[in-house]
Protein backbone atom coordinates (compact mmCIF):
# COMPACT_ATOMS: atom_id res chain seq x y z
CA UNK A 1 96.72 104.69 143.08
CA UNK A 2 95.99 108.10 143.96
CA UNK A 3 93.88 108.24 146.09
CA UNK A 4 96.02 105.19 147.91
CA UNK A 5 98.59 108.12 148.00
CA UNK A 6 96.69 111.01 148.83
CA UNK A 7 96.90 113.06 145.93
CA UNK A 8 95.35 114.12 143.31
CA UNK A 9 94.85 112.10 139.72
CA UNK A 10 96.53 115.16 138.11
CA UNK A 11 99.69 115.12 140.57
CA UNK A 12 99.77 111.27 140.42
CA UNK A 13 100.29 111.14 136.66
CA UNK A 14 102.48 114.43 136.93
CA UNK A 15 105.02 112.85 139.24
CA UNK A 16 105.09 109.11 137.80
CA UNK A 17 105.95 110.78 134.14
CA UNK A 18 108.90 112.52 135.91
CA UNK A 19 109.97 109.93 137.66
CA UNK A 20 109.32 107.15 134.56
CA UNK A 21 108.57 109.04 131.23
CA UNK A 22 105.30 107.67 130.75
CA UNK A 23 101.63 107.92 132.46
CA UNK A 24 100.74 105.21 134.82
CA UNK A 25 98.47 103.62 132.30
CA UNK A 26 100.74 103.43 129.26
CA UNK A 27 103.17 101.42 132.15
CA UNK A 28 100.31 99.03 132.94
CA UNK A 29 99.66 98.60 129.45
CA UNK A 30 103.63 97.95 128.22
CA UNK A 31 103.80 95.42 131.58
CA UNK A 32 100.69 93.63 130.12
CA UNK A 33 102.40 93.59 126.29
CA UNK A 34 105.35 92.17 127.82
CA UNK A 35 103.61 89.67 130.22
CA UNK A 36 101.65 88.38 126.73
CA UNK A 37 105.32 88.18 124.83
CA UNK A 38 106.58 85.14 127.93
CA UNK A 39 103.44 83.78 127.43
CA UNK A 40 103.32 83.87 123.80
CA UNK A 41 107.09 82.66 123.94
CA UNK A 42 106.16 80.07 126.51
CA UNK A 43 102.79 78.45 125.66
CA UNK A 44 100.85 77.32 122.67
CA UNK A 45 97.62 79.25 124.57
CA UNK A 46 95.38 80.85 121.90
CA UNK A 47 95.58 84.73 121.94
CA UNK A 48 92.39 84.52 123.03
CA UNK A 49 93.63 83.24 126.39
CA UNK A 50 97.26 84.83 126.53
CA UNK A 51 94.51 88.18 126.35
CA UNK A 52 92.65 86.96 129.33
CA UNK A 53 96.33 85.81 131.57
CA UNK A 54 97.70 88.52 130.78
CA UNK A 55 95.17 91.03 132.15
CA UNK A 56 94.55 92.57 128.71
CA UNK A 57 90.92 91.48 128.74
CA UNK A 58 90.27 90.42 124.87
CA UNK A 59 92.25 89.57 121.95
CA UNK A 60 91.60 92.66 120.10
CA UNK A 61 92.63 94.37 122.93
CA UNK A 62 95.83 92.47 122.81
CA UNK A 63 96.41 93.29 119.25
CA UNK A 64 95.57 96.77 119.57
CA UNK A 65 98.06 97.32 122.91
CA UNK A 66 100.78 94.67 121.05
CA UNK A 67 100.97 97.13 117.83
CA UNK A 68 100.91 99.69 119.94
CA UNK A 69 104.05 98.07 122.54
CA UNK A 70 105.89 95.82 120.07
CA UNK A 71 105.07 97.24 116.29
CA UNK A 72 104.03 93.65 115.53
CA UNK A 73 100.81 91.35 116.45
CA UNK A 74 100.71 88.88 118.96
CA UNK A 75 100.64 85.89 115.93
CA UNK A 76 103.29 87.28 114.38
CA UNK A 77 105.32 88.13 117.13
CA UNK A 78 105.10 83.98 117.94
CA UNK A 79 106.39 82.87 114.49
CA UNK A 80 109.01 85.55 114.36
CA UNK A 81 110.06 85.25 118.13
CA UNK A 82 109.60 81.53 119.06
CA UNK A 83 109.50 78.22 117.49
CA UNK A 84 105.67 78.32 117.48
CA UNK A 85 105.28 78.00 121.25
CA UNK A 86 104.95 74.65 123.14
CA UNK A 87 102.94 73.44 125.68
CA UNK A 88 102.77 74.19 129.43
């Protein structure tokens, strides 16, 4: 993204945590998490997949960025959040 802009790394991450609070990787991340809740909420995929859909690569990744996002786990976030998920 920065060098799409033509700035540096430094001033890229500077301005987007002015403008949103955050870095532009912690944003990714959070629109991932939240992309894997629909799904989750959505689907009966296996975290395994939701992982791969959602652009978060693996399911440990998933976990990791979930507890990090949400405070919860992607299973638990399903039973707590959804009737168990149903098929697309």
């Amino acid at each position: 993204m920065a060098k799409s802009a033509a700035i540096s790394t430094r001033t890229l991450n500077r301005r987007f945590a002015d403008e949103l609070g955050t870095t532009p990787s912690r944003r990714l991340s959070r629109v991932r998490v939240r992309e894997a809740q629909r799904l989750l909420e959505t689907t009966n995929w296996s975290i395994e997949r939701i992982a791969r859909e959602s652009g978060l690569g693996t399911a440990q990744n998933l976990r990791t960025r979930s507890g990090d996002v949400v405070g919860t786990s992607p299973a638990r976030y399903r039973t707590v959040f959804t009737d168990g998920g149903s098929e697309q």
